[in-house]
Protein backbone atom coordinates (compact mmCIF):
# COMPACT_ATOMS: atom_id res chain seq x y z
CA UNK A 1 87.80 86.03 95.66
CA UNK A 2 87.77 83.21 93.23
CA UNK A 3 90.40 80.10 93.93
CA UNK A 4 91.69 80.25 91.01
CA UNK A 5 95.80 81.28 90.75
CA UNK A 6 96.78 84.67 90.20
CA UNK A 7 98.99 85.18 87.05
CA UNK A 8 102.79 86.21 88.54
CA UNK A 9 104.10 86.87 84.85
CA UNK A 10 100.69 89.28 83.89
CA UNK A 11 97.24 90.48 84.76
CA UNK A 12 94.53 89.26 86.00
CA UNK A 13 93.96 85.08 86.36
CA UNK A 14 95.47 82.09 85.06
CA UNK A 15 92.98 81.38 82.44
CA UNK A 16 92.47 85.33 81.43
CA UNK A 17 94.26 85.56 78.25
CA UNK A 18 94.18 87.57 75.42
CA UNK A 19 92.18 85.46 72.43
CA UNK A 20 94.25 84.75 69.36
CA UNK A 21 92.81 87.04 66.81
CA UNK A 22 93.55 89.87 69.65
CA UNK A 23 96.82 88.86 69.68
CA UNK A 24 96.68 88.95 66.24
CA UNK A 25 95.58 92.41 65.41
CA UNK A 26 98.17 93.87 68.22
CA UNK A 27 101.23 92.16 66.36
CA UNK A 28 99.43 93.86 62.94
CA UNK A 29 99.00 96.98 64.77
CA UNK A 30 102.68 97.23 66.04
CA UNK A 31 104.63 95.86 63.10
CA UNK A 32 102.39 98.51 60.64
CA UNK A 33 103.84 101.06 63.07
CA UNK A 34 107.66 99.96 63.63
CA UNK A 35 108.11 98.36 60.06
CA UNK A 36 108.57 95.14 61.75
CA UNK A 37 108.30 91.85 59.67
CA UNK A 38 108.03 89.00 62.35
CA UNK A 39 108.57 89.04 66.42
CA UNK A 40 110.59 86.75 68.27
CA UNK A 41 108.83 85.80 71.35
CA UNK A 42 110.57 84.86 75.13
CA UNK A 43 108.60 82.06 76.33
CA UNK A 44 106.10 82.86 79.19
CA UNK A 45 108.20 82.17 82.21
CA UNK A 46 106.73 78.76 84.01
CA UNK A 47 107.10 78.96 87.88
CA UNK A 48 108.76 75.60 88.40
CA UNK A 49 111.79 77.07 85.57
CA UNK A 50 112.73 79.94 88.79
CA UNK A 51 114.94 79.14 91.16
CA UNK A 52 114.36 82.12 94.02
CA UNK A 53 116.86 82.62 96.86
CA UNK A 54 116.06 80.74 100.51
CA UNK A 55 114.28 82.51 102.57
CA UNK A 56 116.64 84.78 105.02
CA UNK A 57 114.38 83.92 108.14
CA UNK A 58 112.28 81.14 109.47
CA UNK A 59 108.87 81.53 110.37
CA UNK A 60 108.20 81.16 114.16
CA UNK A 61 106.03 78.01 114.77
CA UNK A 62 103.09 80.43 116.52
CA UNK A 63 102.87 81.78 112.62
CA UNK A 64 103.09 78.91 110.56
CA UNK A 65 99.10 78.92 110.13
CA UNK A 66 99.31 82.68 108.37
CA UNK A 67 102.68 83.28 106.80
CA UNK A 68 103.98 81.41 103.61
CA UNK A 69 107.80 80.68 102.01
CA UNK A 70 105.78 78.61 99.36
CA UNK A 71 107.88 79.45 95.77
CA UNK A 72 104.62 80.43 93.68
CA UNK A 73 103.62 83.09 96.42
CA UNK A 74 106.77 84.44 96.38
CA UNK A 75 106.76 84.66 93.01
CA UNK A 76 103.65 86.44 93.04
CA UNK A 77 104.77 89.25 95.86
CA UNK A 78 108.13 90.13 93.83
CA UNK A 79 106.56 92.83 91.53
CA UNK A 80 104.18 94.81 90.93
CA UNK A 81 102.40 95.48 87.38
CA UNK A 82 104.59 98.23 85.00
CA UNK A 83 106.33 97.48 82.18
CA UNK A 84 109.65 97.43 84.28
CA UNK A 85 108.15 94.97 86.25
CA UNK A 86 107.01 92.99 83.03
CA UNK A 87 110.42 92.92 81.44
CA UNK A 88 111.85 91.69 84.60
CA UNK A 89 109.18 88.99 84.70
CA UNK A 90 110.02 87.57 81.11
CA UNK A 91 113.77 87.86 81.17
CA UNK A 92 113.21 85.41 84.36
CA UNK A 93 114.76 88.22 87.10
CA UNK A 94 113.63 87.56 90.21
CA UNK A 95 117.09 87.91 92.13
CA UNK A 96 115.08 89.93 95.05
CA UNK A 97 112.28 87.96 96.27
CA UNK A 98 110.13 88.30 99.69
CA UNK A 99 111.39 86.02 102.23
CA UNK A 100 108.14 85.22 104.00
CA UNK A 101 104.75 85.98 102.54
CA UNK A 102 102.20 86.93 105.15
CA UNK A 103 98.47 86.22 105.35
CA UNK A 104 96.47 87.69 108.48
CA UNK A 105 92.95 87.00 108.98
CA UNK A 106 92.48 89.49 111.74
CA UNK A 107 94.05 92.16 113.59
CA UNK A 108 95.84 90.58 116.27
CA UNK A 109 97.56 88.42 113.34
CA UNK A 110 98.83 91.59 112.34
CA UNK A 111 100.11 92.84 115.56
CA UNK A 112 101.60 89.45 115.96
CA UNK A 113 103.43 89.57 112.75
CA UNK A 114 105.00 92.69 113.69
CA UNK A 115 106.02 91.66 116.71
CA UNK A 116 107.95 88.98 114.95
CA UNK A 117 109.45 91.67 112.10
CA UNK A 118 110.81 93.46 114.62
CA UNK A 119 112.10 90.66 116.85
CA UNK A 120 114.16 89.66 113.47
CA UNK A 121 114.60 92.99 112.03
CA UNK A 122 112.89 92.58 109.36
CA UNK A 123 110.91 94.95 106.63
CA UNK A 124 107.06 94.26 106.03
CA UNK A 125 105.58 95.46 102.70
CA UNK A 126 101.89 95.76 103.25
CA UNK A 127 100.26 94.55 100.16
CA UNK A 128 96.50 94.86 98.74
CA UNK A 129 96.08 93.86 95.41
CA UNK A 130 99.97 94.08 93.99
CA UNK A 131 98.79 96.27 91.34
CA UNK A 132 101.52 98.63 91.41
CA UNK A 133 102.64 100.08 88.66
CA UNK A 134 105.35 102.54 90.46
CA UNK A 135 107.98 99.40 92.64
CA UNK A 136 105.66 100.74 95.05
CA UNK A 137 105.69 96.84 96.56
CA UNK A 138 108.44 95.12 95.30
CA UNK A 139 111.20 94.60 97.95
CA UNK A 140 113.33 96.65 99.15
CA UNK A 141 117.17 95.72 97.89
CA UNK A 142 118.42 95.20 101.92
CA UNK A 143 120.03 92.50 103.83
CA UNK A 144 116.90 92.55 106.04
CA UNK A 145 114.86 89.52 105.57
CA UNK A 146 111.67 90.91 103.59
CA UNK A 147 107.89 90.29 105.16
CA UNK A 148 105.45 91.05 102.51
CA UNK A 149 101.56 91.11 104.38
CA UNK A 150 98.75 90.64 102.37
CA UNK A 151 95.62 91.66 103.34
CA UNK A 152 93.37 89.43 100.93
CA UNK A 153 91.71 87.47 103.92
CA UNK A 154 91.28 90.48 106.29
CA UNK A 155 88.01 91.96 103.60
CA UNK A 156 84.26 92.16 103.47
CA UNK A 157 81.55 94.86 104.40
CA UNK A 158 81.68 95.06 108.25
CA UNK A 159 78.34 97.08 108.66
CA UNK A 160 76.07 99.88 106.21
CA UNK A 161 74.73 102.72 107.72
CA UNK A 162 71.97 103.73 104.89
CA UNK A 163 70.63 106.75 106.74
CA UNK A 164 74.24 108.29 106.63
CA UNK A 165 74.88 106.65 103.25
CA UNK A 166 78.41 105.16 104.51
CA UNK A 167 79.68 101.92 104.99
CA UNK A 168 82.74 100.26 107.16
CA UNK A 169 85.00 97.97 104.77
CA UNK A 170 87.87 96.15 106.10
CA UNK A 171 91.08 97.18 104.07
CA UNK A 172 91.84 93.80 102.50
CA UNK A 173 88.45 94.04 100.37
CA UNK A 174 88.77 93.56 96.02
CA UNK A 175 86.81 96.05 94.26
CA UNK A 176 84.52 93.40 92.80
CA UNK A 177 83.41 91.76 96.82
CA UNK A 178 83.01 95.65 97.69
CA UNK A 179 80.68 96.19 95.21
CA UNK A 180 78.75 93.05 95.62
CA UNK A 181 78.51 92.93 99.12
CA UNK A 182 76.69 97.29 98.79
CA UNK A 183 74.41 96.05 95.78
CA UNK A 184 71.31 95.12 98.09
CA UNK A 185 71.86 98.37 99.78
CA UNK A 186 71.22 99.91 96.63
CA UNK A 187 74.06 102.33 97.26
CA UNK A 188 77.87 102.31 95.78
CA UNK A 189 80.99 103.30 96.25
CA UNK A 190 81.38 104.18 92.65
CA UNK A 191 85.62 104.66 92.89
CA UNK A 192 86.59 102.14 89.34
CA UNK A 193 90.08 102.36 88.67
CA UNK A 194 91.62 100.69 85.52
CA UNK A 195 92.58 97.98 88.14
CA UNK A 196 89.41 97.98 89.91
CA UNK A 197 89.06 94.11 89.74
CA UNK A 198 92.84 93.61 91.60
CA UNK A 199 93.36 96.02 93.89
CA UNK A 200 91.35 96.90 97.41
CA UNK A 201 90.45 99.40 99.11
CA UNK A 202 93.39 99.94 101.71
CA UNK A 203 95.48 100.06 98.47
CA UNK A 204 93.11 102.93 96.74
CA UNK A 205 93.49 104.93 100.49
CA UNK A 206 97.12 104.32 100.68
CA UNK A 207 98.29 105.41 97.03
CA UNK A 208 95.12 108.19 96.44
CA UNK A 209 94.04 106.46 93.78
CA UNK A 210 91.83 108.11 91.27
CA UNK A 211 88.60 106.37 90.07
CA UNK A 212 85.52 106.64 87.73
CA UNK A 213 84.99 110.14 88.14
CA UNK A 214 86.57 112.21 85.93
CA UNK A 215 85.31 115.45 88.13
CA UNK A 216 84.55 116.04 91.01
CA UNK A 217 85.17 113.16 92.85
CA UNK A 218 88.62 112.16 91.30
CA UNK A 219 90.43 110.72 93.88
CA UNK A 220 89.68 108.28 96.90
CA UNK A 221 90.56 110.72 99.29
CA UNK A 222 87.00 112.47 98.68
CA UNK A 223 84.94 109.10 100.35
CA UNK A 224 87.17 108.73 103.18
CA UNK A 225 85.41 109.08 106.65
CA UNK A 226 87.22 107.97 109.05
CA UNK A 227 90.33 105.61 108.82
CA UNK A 228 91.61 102.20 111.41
CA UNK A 229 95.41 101.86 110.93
CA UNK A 230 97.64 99.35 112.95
CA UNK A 231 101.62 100.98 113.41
CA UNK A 232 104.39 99.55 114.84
CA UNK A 233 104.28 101.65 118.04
CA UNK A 234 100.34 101.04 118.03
CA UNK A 235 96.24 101.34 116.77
CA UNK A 236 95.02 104.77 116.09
CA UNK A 237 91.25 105.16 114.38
CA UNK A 238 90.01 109.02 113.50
CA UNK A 239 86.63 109.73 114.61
CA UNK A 240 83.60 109.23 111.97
CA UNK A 241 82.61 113.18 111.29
CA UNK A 242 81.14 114.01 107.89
CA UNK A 243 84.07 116.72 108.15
CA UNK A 244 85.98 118.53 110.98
CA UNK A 245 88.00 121.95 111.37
CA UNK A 246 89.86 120.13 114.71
CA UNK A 247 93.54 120.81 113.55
CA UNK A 248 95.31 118.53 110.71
CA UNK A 249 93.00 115.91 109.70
CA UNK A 250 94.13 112.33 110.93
CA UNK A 251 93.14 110.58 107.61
CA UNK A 252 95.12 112.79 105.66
CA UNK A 253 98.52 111.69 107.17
CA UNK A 254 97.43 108.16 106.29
CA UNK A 255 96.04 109.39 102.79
CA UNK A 256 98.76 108.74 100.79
CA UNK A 257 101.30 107.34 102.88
CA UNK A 258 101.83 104.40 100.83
CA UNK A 259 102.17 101.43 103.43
CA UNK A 260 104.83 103.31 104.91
CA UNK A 261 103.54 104.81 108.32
CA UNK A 262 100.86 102.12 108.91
CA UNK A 263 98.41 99.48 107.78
CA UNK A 264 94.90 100.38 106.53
CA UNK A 265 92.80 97.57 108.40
CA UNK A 266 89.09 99.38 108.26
CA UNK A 267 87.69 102.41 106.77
CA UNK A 268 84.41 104.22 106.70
CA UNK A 269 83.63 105.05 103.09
CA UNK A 270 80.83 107.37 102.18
CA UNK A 271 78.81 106.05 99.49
CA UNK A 272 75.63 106.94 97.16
CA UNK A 273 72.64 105.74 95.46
CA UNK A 274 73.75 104.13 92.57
CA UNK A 275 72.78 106.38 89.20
CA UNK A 276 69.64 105.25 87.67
CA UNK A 277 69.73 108.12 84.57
CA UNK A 278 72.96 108.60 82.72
CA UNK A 279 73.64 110.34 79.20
CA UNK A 280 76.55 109.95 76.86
CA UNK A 281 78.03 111.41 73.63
CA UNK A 282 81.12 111.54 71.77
CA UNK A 283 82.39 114.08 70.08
CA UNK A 284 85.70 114.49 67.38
CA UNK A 285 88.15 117.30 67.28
CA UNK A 286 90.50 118.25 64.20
CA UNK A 287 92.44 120.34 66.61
CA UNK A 288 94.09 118.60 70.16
CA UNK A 289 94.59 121.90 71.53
CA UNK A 290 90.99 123.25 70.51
CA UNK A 291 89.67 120.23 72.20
CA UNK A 292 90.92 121.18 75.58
CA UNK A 293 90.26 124.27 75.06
CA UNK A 294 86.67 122.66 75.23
CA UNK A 295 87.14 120.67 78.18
CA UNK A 296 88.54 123.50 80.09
CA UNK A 297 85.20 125.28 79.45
CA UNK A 298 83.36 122.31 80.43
CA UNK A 299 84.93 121.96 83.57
CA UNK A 300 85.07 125.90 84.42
CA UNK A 301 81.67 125.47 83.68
CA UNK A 302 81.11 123.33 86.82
CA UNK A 303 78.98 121.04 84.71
CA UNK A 304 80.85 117.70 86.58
CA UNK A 305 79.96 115.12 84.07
CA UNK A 306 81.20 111.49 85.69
CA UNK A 307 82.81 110.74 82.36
CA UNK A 308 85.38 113.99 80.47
CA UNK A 309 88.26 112.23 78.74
CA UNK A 310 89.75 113.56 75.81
CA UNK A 311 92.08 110.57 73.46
CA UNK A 312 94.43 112.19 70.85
CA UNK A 313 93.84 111.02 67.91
CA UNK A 314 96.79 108.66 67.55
CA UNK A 315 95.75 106.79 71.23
CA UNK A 316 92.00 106.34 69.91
CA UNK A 317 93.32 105.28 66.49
CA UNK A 318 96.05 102.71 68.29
CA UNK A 319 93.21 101.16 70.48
CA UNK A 320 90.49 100.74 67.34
CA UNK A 321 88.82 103.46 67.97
CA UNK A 322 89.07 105.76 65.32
CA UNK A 323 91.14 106.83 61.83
CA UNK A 324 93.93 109.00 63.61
CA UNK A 325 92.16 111.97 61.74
CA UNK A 326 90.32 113.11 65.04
CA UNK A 327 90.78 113.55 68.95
CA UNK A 328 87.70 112.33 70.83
CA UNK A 329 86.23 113.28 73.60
CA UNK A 330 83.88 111.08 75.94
CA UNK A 331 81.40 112.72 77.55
CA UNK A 332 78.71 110.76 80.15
CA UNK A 333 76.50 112.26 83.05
CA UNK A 334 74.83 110.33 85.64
CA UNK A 335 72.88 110.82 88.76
CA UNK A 336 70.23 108.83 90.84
CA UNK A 337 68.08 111.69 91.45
CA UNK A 338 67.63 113.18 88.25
CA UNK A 339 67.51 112.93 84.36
CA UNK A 340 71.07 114.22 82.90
CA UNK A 341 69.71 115.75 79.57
CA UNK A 342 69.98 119.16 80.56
CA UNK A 343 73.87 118.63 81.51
CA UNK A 344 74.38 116.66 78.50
CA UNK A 345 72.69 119.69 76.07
CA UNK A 346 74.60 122.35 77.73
CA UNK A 347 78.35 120.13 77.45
CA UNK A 348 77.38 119.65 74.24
CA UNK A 349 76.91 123.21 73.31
CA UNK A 350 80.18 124.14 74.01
CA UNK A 351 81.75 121.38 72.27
CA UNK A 352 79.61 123.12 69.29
CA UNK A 353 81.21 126.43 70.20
CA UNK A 354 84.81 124.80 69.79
CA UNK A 355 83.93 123.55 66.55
CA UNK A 356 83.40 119.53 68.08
CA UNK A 357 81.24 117.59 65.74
CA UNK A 358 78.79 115.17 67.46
CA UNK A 359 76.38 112.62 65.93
CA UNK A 360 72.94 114.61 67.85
CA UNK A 361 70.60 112.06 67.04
CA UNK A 362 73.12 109.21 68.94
CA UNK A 363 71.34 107.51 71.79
CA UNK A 364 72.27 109.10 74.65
CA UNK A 365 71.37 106.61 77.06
CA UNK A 366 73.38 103.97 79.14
CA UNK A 367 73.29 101.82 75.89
CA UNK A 368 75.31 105.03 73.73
CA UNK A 369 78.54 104.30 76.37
CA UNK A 370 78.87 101.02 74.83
CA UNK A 371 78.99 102.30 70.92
CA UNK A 372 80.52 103.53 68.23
CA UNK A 373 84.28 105.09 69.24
CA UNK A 374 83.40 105.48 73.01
CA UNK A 375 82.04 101.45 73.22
CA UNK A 376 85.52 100.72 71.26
CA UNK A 377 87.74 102.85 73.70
CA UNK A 378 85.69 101.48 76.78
CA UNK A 379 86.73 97.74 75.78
CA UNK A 380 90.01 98.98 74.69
CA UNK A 381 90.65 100.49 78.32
CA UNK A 382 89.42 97.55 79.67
CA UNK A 383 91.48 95.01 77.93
CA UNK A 384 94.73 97.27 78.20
CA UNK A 385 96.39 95.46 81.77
CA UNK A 386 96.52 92.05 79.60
CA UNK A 387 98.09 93.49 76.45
CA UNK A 388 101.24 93.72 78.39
CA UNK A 389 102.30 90.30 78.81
CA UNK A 390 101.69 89.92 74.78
CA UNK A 391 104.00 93.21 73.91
CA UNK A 392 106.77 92.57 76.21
CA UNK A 393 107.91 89.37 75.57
CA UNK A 394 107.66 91.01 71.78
CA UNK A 395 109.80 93.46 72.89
CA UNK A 396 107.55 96.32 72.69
CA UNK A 397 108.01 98.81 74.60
CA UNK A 398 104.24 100.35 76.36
CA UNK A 399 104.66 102.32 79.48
CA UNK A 400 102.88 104.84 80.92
CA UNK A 401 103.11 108.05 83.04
CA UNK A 402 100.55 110.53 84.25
CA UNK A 403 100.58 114.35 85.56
CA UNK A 404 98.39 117.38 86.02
CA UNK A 405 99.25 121.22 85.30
CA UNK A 406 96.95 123.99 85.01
CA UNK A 407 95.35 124.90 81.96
CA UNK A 408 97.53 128.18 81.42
CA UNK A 409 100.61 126.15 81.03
CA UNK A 410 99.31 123.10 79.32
CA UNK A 411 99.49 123.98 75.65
CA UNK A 412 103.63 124.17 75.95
CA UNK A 413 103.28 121.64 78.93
CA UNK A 414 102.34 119.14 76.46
CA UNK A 415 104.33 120.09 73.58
CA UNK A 416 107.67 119.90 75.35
CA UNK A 417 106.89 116.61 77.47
CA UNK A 418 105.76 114.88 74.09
CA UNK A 419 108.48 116.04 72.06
CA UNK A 420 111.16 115.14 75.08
CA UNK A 421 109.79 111.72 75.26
CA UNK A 422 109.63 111.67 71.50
CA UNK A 423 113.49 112.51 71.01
CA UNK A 424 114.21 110.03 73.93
CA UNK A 425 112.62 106.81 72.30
CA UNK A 426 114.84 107.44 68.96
CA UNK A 427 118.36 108.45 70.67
CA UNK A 428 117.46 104.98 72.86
CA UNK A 429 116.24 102.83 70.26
CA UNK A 430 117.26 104.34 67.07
CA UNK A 431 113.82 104.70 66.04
CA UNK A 432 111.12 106.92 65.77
CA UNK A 433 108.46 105.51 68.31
CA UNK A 434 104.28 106.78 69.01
CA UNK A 435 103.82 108.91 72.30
CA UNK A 436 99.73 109.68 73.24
CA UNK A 437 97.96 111.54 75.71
CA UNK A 438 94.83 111.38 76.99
CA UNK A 439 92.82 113.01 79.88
CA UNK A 440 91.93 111.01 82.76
CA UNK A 441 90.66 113.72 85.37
CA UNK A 442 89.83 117.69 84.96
CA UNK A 443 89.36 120.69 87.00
CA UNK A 444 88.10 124.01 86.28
CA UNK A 445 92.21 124.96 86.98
CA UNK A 446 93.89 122.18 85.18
CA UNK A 447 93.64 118.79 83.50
CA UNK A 448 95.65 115.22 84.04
CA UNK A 449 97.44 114.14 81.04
CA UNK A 450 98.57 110.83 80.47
CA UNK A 451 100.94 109.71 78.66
CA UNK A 452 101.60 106.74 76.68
CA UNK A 453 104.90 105.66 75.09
CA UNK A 454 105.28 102.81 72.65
CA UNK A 455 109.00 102.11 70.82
CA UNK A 456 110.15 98.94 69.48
CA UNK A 457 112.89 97.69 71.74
CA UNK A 458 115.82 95.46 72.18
CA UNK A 459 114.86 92.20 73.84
CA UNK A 460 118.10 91.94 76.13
CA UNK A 461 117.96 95.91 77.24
CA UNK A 462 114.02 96.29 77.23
CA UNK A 463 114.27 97.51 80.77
CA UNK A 464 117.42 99.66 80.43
CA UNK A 465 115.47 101.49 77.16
CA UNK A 466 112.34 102.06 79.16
CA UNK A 467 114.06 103.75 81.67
CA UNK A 468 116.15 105.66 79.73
CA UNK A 469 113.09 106.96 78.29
CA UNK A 470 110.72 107.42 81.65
CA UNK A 471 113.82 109.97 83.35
CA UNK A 472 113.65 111.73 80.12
CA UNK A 473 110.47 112.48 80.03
CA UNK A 474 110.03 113.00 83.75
CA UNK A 475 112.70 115.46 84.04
CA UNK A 476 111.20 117.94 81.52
CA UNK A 477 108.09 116.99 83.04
CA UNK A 478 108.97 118.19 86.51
CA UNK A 479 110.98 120.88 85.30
CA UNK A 480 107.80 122.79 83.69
CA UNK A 481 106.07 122.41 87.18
CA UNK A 482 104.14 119.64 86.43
CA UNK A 483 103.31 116.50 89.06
CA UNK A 484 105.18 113.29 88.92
CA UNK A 485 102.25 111.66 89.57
CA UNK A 486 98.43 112.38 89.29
CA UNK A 487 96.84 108.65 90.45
CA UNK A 488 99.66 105.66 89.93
CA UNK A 489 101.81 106.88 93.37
CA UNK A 490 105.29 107.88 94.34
CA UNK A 491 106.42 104.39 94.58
CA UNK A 492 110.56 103.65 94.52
CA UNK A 493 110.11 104.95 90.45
CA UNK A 494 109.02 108.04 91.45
CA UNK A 495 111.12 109.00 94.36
CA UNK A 496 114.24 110.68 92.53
CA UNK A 497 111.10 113.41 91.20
CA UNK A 498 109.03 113.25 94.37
CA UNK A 499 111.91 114.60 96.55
CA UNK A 500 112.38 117.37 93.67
CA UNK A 501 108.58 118.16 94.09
CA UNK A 502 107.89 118.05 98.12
CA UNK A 503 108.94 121.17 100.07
CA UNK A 504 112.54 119.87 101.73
CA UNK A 505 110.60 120.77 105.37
CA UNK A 506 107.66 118.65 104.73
CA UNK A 507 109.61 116.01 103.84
CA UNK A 508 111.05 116.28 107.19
CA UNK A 509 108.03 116.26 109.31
CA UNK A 510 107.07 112.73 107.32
CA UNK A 511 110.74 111.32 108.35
CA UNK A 512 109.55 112.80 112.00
CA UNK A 513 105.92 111.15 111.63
CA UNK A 514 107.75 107.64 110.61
CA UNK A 515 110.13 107.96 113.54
CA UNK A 516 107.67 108.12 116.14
CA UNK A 517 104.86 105.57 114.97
CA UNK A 518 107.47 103.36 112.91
CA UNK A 519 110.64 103.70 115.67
CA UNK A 520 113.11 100.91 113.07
CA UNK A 521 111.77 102.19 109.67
CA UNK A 522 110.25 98.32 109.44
CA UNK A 523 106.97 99.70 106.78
CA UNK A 524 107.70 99.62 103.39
CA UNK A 525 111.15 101.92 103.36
CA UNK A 526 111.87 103.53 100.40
CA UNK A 527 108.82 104.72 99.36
CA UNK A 528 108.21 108.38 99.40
CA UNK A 529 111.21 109.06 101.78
CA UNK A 530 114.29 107.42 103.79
CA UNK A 531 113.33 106.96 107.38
CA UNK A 532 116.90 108.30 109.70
């Protein structure tokens, strides 16, 4: 990892900052949409202008060399990255800091630190990347002193095993090092979330994030092979099988578990060649409905292009990439083994059949992902985590929130969570606001909408508004059956949903699980349950 600081008040680094004329066109975008004249803009917050709490609990002398009380990284490990956190962030909130931010460089500093926590009674957040968007590690609000570990010196590729196509990474690793480190191998893990370039892999196993593909492969969980994970009451590692029938599989308890049953210090990730052919398209819909109708084919069609995402047409017109007249839907195939036309003709002829119109002399190549409405969505997507800390000191209003339902309910699925959220952003702001969706994953029984919301708030009740507007649409949401969360994690944001969700006797074994490898309930409490 580079040096340089990490922003505490936005994404990404110090010196990454939106350029003027993109700050530009965002104010023009927003005040076209919310009637707006002029924006009065809160000051990005300056670390020495924070006062934070003293720390609850002094750091033994034996850990001085790996744990911190210095004010920026405290700063830093108070939030995560959603637009609660944001608004928090710029109205200078940061009445709940860590007490003591940890830094182990091997496993034994680990097992050392916990030690300590539980000598003091302490809670320990583990932390990858911090680029939570659900309070999944923010502190807890206790009267335990707070431990937040980060794992950004315990990284790197331990060893590649190219026959088997699998790698060990230590937990702590960035996307970017991961990559780097497998490129002479000539084999990838290919798993790029939207936060690919600040978060790690323990932090992907933990939450089940989804990546790149958009089929198939959706989720983290599918590259798992085996899984090293230090607890409280001790070290457990699952044996490296390509796949087992012996009982409940070991990863999966782990899978998931959201720092709150153990750390994630090593895992063996199975990998591939990286794709040497690839084709693209894009095609435009009149109809939103008609166009999933399309999708759903696609996907029943077991086709598994790498790329499937369908943009309304309001989200590809609010992110430059088209006239709001059409939906669009992104469509790329890859593969290291073999060229991807034939996929590519046969997706394409069902987009014909559901009336899609497609440009079919556009390149289909590598070069056709970076053109015309797909290239603008792709740097749109890409440029999205550093829009935030230009809205929300505007006092606009972006948040986010994704699901997954099968395709028999979707149609009214959609129509009721959109118009909920819809009715919720004027009856909290007293103004008619812009909700999107687009889809991020498919299956041939369902897709994952997600859901944008955008309202024009009130600078001194931003977080209030958002959240007024977030249970709204998350009750209807879980009401119709649908998942509180498809990628982004249960989190403390999601919990109130999650418990509505989870069997009652599930959520008992996990409160059983936590008991016996977490005896105080030091990891992370809160998060997808209360430990007894």
């Amino acid at each position: 990892m580079t040096s340089e600081r990490r922003k505490f008040w936005g994404w990404g680094y110090e010196s990454e900052v939106l350029r003027a004329d993109e700050i530009t066109a965002l104010e023009d975008t927003y005040a076209k949409r919310f009637g707006l004249s002029a924006f009065q803009v809160t000051p990005t917050p300056r670390s020495e202008d924070i006062s934070l709490r003293m720390s609850r609990v002094a750091v033994p002398s034996s850990l001085t060399a790996i744990c911190s009380t210095d004010h920026f990284e405290r700063l830093l490990h108070s939030y995560g990255k959603s637009f609660f956190d944001s608004a928090r962030v710029f109205a200078r909130d940061f009445r709940n800091p860590p007490d003591v931010v940890a830094l182990p460089r091997s496993e034994a500093d680990i097992v050392s630190i916990l030690d300590w926590a539980d000598s003091v009674d302490a809670v320990v957040i583990p932390w990858g990347g911090g680029s939570s968007v659900v309070g999944g590690v923010e502190p807890p609000r206790t009267d335990r002193p707070v431990v937040t570990l980060d794992l950004r010196y315990l990284s790197g590729v331990v060893e590649i095993d190219t026959t088997s196509q699998a790698a060990r990474i230590r937990g702590g690793t960035y996307g970017p090092a991961l990559e780097g480190e497998l490129k002479s191998s000539g084999l990838t893990l290919r798993h790029f979330p939207q936060s690919f370039e600040f978060s790690t892999l323990g932090g992907w196993i933990a939450t089940r994030g989804g990546g790149h593909y958009a089929t198939l492969y959706t989720h983290i969980d599918e590259f798992v092979e085996s899984l090293r994970v230090i607890t409280p009451a001790g070290t457990l590692e699952s044996r490296r099988l390509p796949g087992s029938g012996a009982g409940p599989s070991p990863d999966r308890m782990f899978i998931g578990s959201e720092g709150t049953l153990g750390i994630i210090t090593e895992a063996w990730m199975r990998l591939r060649p990286r794709p040497t052919f690839r084709a693209s398209s894009t095609a435009r819909f009149k109809d939103f409905y008609r166009a999933a109708e399309c999708v759903r084919a696609i996907a029943q069609a077991h086709l598994y292009p790498a790329n499937c995402r369908l943009v309304d047409a309001d989200e590809a017109h609010i992110n430059g990439a088209g006239d709001g007249t059409s939906s669009i839907l992104v469509l790329t195939f890859e593969s290291a083994d073999r060229p991807q036309e034939p996929g590519m003709q046969r997706a394409l002829e069902i987009v014909r059949t559901y009336g899609g119109e497609f440009d079919p002399q556009a390149s289909r190549g590598e070069a056709a992902q970076r053109k015309g409405a797909a290239g603008q969505w792709r740097d749109a997507f890409i440029r999205m985590p550093y829009s935030r800390e230009v809205l929300t000191p505007r006092g606009i209003i972006v948040e986010t929130f994704e699901t997954a339902i099968t395709w028999d309910r979707f149609p009214h699925f959609h129509a009721r969570v959109k118009a909920a959220t819809e009715q919720a952003i004027r009856e909290v702001t007293g103004k008619p606001g812009l909700v999107t969706c687009r889809f991020t994953h498919v299956y041939p029984d369902g897709p994952a909408p997600y859901f944008s919301f955008h309202a024009a708030g009130d600078q001194g009740r931003l977080v209030d508004q958002c959240w007024a507007i977030k249970i709204a649409a998350s009750d209807v949401l879980n009401k119709l059956g649908g998942t509180i969360t498809h990628h982004h994690a249960v989190g403390r944001d999601h919990r109130r949903w999650y418990d509505r969700e989870r069997p009652e006797l599930f959520a008992q074994g996990l409160i059983a699980a936590k008991k016996r490898l977490d005896p105080k309930g030091m990891l992370n409490p809160g998060v997808l349950f209360d430990p007894e």
